[in-house]
C-alpha atoms as a PDB file:
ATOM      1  CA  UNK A   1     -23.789  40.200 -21.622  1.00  0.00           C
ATOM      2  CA  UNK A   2     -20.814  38.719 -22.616  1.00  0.00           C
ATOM      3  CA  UNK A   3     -18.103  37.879 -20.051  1.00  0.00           C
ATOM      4  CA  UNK A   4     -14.397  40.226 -20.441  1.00  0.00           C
ATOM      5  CA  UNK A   5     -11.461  39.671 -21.494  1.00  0.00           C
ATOM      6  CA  UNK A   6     -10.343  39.542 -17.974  1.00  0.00           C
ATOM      7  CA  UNK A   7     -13.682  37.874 -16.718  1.00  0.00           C
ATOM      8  CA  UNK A   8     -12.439  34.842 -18.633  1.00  0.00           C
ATOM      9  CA  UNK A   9      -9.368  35.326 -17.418  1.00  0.00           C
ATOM     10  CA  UNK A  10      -9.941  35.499 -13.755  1.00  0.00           C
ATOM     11  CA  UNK A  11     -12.614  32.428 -14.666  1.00  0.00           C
ATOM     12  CA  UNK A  12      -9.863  30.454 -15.786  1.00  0.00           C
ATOM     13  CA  UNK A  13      -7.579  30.877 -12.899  1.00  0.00           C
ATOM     14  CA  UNK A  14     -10.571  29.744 -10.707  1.00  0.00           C
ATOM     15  CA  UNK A  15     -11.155  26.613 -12.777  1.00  0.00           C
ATOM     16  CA  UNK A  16      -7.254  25.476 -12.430  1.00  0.00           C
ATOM     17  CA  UNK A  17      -7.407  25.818  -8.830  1.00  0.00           C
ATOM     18  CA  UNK A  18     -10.880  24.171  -7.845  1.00  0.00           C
ATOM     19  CA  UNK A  19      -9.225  21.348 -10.404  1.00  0.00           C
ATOM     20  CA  UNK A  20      -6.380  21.285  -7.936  1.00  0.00           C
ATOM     21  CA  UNK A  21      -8.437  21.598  -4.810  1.00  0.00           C
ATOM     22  CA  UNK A  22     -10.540  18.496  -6.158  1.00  0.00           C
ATOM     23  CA  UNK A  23      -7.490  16.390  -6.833  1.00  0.00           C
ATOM     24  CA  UNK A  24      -6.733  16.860  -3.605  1.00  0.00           C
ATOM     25  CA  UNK A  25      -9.753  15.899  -1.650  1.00  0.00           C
ATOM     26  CA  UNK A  26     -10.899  19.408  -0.760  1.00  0.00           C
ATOM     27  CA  UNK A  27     -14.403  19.477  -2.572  1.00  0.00           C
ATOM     28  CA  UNK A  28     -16.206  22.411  -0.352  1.00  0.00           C
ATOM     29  CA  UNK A  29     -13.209  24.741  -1.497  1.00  0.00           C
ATOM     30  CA  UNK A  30     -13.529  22.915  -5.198  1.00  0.00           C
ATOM     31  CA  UNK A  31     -17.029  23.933  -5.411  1.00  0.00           C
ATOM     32  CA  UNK A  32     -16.488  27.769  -4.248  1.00  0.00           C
ATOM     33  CA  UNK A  33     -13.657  28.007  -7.167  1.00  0.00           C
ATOM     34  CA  UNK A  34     -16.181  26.502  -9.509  1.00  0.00           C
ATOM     35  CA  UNK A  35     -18.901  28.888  -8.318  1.00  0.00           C
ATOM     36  CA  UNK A  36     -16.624  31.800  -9.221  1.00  0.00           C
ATOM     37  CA  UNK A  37     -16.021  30.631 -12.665  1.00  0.00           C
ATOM     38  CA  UNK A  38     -18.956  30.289 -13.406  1.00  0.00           C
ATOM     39  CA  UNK A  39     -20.252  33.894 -11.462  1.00  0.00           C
ATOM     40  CA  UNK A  40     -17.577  35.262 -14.528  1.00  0.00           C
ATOM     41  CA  UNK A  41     -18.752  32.982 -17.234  1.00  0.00           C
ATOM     42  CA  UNK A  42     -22.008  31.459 -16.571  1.00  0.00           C
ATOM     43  CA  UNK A  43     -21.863  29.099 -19.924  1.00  0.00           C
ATOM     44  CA  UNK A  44     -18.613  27.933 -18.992  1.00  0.00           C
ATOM     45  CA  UNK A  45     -19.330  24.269 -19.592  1.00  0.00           C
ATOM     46  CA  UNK A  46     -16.177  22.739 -18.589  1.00  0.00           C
ATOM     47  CA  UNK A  47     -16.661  24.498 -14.984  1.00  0.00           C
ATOM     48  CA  UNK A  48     -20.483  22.954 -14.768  1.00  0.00           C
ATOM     49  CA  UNK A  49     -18.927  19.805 -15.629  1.00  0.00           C
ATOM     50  CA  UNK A  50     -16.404  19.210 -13.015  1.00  0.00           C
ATOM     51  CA  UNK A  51     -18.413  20.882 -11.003  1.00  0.00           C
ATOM     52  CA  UNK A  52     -21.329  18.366 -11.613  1.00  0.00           C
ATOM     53  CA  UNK A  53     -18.397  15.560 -10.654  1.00  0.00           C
ATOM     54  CA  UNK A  54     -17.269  17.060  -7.336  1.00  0.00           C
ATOM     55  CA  UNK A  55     -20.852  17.377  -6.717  1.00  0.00           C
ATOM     56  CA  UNK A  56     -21.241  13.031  -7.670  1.00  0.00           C
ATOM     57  CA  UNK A  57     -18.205  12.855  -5.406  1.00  0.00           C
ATOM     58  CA  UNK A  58     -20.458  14.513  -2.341  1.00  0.00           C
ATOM     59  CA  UNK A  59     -23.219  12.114  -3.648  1.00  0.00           C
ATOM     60  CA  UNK A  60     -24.986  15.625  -3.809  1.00  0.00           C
ATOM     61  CA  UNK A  61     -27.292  14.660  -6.731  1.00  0.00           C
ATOM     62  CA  UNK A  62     -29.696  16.817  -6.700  1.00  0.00           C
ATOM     63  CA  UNK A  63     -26.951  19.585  -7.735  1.00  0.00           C
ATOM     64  CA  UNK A  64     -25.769  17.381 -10.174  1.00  0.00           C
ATOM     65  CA  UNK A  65     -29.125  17.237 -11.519  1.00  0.00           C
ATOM     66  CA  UNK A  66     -28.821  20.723 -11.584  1.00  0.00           C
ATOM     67  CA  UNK A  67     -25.556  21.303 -13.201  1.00  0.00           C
ATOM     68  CA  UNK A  68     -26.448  18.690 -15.526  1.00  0.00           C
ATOM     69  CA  UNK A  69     -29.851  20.978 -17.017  1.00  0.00           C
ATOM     70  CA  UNK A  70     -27.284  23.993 -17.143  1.00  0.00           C
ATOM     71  CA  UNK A  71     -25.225  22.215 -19.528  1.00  0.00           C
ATOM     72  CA  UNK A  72     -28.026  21.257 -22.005  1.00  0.00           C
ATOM     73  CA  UNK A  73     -29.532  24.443 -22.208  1.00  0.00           C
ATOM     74  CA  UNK A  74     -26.015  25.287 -23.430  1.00  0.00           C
ATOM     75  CA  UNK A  75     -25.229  21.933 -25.170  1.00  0.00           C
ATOM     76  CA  UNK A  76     -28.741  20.622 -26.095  1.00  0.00           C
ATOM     77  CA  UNK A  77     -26.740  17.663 -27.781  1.00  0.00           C
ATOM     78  CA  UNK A  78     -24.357  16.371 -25.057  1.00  0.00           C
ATOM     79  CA  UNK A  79     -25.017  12.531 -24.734  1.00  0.00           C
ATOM     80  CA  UNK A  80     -22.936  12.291 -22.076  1.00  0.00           C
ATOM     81  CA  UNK A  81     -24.604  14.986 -20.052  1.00  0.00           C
ATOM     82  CA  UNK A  82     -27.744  13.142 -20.084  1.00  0.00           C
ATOM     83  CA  UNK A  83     -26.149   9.862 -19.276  1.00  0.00           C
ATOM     84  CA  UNK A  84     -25.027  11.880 -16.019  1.00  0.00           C
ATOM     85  CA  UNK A  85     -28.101  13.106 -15.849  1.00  0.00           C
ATOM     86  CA  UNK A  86     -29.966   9.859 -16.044  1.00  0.00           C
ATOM     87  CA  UNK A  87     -27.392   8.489 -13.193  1.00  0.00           C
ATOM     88  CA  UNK A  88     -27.998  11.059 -11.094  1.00  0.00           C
ATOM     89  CA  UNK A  89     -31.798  10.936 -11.424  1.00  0.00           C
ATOM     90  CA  UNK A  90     -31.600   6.993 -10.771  1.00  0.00           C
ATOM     91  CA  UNK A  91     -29.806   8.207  -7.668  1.00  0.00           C
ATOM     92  CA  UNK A  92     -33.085   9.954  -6.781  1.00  0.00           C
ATOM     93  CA  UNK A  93     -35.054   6.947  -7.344  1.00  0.00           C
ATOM     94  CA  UNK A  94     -36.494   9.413 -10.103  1.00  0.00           C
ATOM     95  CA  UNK A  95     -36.511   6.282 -12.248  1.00  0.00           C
ATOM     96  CA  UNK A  96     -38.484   7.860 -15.163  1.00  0.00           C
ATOM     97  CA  UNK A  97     -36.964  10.624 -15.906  1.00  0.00           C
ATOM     98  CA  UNK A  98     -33.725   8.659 -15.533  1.00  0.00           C
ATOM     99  CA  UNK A  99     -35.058   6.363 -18.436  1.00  0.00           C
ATOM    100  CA  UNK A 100     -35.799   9.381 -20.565  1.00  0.00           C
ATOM    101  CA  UNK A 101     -32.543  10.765 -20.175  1.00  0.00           C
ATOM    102  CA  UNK A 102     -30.597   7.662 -21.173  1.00  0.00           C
ATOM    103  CA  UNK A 103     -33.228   7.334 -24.170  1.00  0.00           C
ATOM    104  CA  UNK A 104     -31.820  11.167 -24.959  1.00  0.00           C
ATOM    105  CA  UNK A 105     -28.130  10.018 -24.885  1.00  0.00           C
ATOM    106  CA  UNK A 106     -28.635   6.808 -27.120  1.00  0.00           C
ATOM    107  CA  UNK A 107     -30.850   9.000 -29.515  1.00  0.00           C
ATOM    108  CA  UNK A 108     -27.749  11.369 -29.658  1.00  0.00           C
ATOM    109  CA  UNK A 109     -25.081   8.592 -29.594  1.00  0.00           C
ATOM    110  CA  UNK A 110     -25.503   4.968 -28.837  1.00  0.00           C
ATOM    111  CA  UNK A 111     -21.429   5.159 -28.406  1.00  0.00           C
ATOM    112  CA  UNK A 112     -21.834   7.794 -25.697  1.00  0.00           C
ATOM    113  CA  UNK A 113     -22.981   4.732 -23.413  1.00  0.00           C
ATOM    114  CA  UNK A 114     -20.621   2.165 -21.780  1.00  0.00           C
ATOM    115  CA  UNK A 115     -21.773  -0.941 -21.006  1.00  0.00           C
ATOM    116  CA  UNK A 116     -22.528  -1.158 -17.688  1.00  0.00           C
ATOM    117  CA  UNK A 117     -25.002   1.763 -18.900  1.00  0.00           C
ATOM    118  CA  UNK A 118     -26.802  -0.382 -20.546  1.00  0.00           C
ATOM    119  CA  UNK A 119     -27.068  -2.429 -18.102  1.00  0.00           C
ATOM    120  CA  UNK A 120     -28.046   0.243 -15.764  1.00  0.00           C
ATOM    121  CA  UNK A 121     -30.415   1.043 -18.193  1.00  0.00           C
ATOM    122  CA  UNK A 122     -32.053  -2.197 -18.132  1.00  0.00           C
ATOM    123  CA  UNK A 123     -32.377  -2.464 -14.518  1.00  0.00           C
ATOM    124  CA  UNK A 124     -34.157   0.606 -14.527  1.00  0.00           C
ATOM    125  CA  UNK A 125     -36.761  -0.427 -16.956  1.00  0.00           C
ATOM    126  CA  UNK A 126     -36.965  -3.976 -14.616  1.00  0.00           C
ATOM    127  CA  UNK A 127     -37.477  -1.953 -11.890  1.00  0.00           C
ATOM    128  CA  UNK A 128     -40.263   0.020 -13.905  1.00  0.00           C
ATOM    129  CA  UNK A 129     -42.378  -2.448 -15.733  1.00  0.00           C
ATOM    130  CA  UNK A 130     -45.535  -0.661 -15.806  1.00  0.00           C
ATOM    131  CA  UNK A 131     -48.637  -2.348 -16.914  1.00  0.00           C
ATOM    132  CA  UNK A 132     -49.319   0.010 -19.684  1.00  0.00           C
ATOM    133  CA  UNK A 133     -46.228  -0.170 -21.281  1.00  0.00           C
ATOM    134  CA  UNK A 134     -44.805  -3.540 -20.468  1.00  0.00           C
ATOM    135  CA  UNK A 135     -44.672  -4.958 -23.710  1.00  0.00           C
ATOM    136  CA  UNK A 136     -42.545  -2.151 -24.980  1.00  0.00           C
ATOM    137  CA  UNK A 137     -40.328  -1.875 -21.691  1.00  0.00           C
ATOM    138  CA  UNK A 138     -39.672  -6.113 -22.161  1.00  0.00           C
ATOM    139  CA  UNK A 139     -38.227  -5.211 -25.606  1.00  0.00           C
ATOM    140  CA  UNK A 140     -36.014  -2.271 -24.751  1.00  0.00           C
ATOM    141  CA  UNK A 141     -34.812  -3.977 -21.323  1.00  0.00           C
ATOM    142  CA  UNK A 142     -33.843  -7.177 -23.032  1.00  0.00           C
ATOM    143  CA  UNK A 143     -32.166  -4.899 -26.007  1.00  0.00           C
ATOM    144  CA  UNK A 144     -30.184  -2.717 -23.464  1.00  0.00           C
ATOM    145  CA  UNK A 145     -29.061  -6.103 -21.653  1.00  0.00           C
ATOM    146  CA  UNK A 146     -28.089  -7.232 -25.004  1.00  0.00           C
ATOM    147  CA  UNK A 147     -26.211  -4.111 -26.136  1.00  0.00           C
ATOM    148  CA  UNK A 148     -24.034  -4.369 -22.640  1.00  0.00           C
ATOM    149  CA  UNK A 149     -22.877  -8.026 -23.591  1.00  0.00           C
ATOM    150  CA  UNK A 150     -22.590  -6.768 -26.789  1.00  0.00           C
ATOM    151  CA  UNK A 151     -20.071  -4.036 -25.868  1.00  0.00           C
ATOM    152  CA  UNK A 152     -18.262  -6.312 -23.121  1.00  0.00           C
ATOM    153  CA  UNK A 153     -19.612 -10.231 -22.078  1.00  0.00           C
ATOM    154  CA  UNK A 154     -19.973 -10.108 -18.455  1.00  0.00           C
ATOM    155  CA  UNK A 155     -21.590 -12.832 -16.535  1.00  0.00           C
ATOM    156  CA  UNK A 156     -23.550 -10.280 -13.763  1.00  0.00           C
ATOM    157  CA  UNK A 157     -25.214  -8.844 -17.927  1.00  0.00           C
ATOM    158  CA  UNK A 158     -25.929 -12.232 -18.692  1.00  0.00           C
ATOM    159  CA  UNK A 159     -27.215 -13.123 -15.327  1.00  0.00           C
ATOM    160  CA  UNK A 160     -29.447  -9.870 -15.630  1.00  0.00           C
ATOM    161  CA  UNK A 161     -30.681 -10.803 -19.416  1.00  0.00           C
ATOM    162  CA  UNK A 162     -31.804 -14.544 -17.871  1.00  0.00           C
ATOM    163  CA  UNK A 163     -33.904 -13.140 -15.119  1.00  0.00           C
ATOM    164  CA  UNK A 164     -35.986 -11.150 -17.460  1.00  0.00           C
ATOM    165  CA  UNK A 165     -36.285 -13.393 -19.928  1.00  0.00           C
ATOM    166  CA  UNK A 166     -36.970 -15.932 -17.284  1.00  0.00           C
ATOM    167  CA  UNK A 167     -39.632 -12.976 -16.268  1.00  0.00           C
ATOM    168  CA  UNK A 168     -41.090 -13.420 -19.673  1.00  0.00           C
ATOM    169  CA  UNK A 169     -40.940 -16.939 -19.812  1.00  0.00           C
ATOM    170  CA  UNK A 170     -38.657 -17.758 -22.184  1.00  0.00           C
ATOM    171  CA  UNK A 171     -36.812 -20.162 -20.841  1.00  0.00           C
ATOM    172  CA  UNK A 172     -34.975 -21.583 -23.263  1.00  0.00           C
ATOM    173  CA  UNK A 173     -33.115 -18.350 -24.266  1.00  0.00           C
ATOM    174  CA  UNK A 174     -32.851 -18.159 -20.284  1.00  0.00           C
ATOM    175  CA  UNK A 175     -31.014 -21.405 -20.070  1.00  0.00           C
ATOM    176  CA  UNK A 176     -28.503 -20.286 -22.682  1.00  0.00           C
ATOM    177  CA  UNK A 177     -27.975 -16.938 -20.729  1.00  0.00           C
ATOM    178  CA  UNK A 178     -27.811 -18.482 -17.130  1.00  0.00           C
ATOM    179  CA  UNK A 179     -25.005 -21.296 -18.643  1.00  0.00           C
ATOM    180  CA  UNK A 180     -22.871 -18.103 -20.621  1.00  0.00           C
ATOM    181  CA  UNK A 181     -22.916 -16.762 -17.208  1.00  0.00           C
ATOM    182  CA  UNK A 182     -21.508 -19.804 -15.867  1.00  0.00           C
ATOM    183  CA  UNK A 183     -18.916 -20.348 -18.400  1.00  0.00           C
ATOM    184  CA  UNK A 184     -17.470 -16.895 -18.176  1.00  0.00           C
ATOM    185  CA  UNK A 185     -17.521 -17.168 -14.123  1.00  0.00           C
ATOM    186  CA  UNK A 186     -17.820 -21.103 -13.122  1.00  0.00           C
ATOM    187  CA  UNK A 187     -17.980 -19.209  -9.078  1.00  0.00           C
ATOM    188  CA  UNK A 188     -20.504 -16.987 -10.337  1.00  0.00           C
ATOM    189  CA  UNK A 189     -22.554 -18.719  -7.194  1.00  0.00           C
ATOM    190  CA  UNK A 190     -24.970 -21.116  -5.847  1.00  0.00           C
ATOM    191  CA  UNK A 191     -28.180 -19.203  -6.493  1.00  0.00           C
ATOM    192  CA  UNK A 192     -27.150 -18.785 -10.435  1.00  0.00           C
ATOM    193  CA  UNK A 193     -28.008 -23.026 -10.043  1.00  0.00           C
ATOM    194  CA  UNK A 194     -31.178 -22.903  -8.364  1.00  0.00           C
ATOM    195  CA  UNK A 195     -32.407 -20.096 -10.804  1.00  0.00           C
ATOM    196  CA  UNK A 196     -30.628 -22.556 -13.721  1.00  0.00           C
ATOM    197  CA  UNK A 197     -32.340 -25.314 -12.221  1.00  0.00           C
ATOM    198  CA  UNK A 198     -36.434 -23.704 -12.034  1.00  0.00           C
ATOM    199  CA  UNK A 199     -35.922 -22.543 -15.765  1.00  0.00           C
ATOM    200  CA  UNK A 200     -35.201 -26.112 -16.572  1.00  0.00           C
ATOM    201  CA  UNK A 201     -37.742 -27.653 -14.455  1.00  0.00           C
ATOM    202  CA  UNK A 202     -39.923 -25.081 -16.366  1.00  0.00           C
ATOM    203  CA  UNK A 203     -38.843 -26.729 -19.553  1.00  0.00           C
ATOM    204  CA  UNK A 204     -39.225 -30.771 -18.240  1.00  0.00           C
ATOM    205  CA  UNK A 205     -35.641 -31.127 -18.380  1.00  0.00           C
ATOM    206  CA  UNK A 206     -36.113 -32.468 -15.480  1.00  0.00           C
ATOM    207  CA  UNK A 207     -32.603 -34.110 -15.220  1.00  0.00           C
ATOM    208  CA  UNK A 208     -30.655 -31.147 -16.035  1.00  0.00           C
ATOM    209  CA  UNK A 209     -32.675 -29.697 -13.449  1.00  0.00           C
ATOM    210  CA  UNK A 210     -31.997 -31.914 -10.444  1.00  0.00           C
ATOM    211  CA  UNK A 211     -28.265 -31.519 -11.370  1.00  0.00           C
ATOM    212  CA  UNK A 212     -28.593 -27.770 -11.251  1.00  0.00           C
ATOM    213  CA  UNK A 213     -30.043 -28.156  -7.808  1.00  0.00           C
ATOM    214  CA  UNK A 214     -27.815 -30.724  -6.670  1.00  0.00           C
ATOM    215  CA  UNK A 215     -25.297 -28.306  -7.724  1.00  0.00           C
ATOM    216  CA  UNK A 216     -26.242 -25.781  -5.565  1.00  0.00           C
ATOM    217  CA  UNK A 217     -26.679 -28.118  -2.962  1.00  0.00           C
ATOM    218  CA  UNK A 218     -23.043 -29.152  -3.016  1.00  0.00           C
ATOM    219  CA  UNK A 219     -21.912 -25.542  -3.174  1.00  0.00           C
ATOM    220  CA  UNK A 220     -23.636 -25.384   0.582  1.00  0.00           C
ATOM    221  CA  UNK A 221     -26.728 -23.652  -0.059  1.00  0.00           C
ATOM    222  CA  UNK A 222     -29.242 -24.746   2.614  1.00  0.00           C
ATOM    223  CA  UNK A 223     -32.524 -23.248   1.292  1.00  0.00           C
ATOM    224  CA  UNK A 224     -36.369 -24.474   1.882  1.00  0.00           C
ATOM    225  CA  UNK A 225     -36.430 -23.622  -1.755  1.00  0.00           C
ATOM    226  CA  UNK A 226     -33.896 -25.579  -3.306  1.00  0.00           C
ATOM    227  CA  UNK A 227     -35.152 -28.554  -1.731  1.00  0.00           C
ATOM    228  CA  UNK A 228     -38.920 -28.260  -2.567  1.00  0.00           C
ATOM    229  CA  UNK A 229     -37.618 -27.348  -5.880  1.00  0.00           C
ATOM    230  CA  UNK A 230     -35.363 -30.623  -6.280  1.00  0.00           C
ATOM    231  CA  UNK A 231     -38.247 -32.490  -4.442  1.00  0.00           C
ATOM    232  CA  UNK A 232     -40.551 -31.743  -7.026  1.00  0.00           C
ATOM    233  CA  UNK A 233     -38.187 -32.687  -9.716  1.00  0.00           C
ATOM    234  CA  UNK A 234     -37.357 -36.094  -8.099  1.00  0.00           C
ATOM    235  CA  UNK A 235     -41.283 -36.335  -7.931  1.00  0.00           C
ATOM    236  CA  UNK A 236     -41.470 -35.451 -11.736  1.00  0.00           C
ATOM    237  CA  UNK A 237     -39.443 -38.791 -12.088  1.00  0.00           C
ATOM    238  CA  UNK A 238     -41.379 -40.770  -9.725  1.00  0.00           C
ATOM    239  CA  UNK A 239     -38.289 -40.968  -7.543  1.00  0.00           C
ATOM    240  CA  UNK A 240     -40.393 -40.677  -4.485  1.00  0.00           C
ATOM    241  CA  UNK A 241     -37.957 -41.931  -1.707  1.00  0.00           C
ATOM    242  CA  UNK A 242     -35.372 -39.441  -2.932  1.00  0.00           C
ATOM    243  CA  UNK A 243     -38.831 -36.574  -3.557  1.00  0.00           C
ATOM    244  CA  UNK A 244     -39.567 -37.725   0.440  1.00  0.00           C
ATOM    245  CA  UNK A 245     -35.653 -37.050   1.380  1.00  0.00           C
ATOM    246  CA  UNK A 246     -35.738 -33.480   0.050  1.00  0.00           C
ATOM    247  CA  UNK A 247     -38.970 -32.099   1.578  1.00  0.00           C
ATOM    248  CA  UNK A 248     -37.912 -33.466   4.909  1.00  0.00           C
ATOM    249  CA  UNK A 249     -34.911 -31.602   4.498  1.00  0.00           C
ATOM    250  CA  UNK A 250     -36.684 -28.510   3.755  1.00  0.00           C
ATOM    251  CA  UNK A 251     -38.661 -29.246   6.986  1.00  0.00           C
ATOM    252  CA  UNK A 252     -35.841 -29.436   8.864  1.00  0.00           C
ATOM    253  CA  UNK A 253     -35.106 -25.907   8.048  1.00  0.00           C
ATOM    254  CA  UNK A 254     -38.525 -24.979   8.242  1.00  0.00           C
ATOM    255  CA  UNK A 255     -41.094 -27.089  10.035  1.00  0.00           C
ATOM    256  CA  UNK A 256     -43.916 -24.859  10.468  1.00  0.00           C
ATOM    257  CA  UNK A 257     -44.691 -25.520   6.358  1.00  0.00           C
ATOM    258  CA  UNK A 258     -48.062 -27.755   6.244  1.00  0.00           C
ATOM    259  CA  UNK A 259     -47.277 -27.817   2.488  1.00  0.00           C
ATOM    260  CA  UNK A 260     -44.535 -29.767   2.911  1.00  0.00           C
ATOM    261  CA  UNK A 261     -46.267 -31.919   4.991  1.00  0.00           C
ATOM    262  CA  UNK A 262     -48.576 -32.480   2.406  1.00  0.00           C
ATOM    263  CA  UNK A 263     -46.511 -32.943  -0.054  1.00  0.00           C
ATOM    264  CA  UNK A 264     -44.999 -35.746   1.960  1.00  0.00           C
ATOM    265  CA  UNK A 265     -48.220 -37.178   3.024  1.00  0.00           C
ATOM    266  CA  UNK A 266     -49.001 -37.444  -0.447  1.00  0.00           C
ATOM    267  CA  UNK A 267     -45.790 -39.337  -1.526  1.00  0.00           C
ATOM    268  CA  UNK A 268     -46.409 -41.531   1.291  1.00  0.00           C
ATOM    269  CA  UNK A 269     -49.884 -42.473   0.042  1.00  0.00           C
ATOM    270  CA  UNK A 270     -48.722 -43.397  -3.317  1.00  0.00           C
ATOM    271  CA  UNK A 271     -46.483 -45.822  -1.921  1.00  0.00           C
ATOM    272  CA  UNK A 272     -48.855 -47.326   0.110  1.00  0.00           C
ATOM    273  CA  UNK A 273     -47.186 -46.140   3.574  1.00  0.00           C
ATOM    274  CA  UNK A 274     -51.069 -44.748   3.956  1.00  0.00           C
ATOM    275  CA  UNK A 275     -50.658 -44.712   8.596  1.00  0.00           C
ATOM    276  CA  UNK A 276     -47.047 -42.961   7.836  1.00  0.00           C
ATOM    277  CA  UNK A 277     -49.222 -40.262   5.427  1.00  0.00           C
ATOM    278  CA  UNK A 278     -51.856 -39.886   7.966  1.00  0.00           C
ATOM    279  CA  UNK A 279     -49.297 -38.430  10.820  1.00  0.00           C
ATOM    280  CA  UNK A 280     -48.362 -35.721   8.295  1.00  0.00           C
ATOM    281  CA  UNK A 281     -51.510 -35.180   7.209  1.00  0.00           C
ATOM    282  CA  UNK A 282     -52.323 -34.603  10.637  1.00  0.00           C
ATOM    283  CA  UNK A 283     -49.083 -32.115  11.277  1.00  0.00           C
ATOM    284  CA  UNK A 284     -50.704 -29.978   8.198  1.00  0.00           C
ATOM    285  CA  UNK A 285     -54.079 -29.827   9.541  1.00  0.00           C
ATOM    286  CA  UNK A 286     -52.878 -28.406  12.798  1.00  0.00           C
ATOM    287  CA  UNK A 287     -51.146 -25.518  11.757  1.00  0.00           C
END
């Protein structure tokens, strides 16, 4: 039945005052107003909307879920009710449903997303990745990542769009991402190198690589990694003294590693230091 003259009215009132109550930081006596408005005029959509963001305020998503359905059984077309929707759902680590609700939105309205929701939206399907759909889920991740740079160049989008394609092996279009992410923010930080660095290595450009991890190494990251990593690359150019250096600094930070020990052992032997290579040989064996 539809709501009265005065229903709407009285509805009204409600709404203006739960909009004042919210603006003020009282969002229990927010959400009673909005209750009331919507008692008098259950389709009021503007009430389940601010309703649904006092409710995000409270980080009470599973109401915002629910205000969110409301509103497309009134609106079946709202783009921007599913990207809620799809936030909220993410929220829930409902990640699924989350992805079907942004696919909704962009269906409606590409425009209705920002693009840090693309971005979100790509982290979810990351996150997802299942086996039978992978192939797909590559596609639309790298596509959403794209669309966010596309709407506004970021370097944490273009860090985001290197990992996967680093994922899928494509390093070269990885490179190019990791390095736009390093020209729009030269502090982006130390890791950004070492990942920089292993989709170089992957690519035997194996100079570009050991600056990359020197890089890091100057920017004071002490990591077992790193050095292996800039071991192996050192090794890759038969620089074995410097190869040696590295892996005994990555013992230092971590000497229970036989591999390490191996690798060093190994090193050794090719330069003929063959009672030096037995002692870490040795050290492996025992652990």
């Amino acid at each position: 039945m539809p709501s009265s003259v005065k229903e709407i009215a009285n509805a009204q009132k409600n709404l203006e005052t739960a909009k004042q109550l919210q603006a003020q930081g009282s969002l229990d006596e927010a959400i009673k107003k909005y209750q009331v408005a919507l008692r008098l005029t259950p389709d009021n959509v503007q009430a389940l909307s601010q309703l649904a963001k006092t409710y995000e305020a409270q980080k009470n998503w599973q109401e915002v879920v629910s205000c969110c359905n409301k509103t497309l059984a009134i609106q079946p077309n709202s783009a921007a009710t599913y990207v809620q929707l799809g936030k909220a759902l993410k929220q829930q680590n409902k990640l699924l449903g989350a992805v079907a609700a942004f696919k909704e939105a962009m269906a409606i309205n590409p425009k209705a997303l920002k693009a840090k929701d693309y971005k979100l939206f790509g982290d979810m399907l990351t996150q997802l990745q299942a086996a039978e759909s992978r192939e797909t889920q590559n596609q639309e991740l790298l596509a959403a990542y794209k669309k966010a740079l596309e709407l506004k160049p970021s370097a944490s989008v273009y860090i985001s769009l290197a990992d996967a394609l680093q994922k899928q092996k494509q390093y070269p279009e990885a490179i190019a991402s990791y390095q736009k992410a390093l020209e729009l923010n030269p502090n982006a930080g130390k890791k950004l190198y070492v990942k920089l660095g292993n989709a170089q290595l992957q690519q035997d450009r194996v100079d570009e690589a050991i600056a990359s991890y020197q890089k890091a190494i100057e920017l004071n990251l002490n990591s077992v990694s790193v050095y292996r990593n800039l071991g192996n690359a050192f090794q890759q150019k038969s620089l074995f003294t410097e190869a040696i250096d590295c892996y005994q600094k990555a013992l230092a930070l971590k000497p229970d590693a036989p591999g390490l020990y191996r690798s060093i052992g190994d090193l050794l032997t090719k330069q003929g230091r063959t009672e030096e290579a037995t002692k870490y040989y040795k050290k492996a064996e025992s652990m």
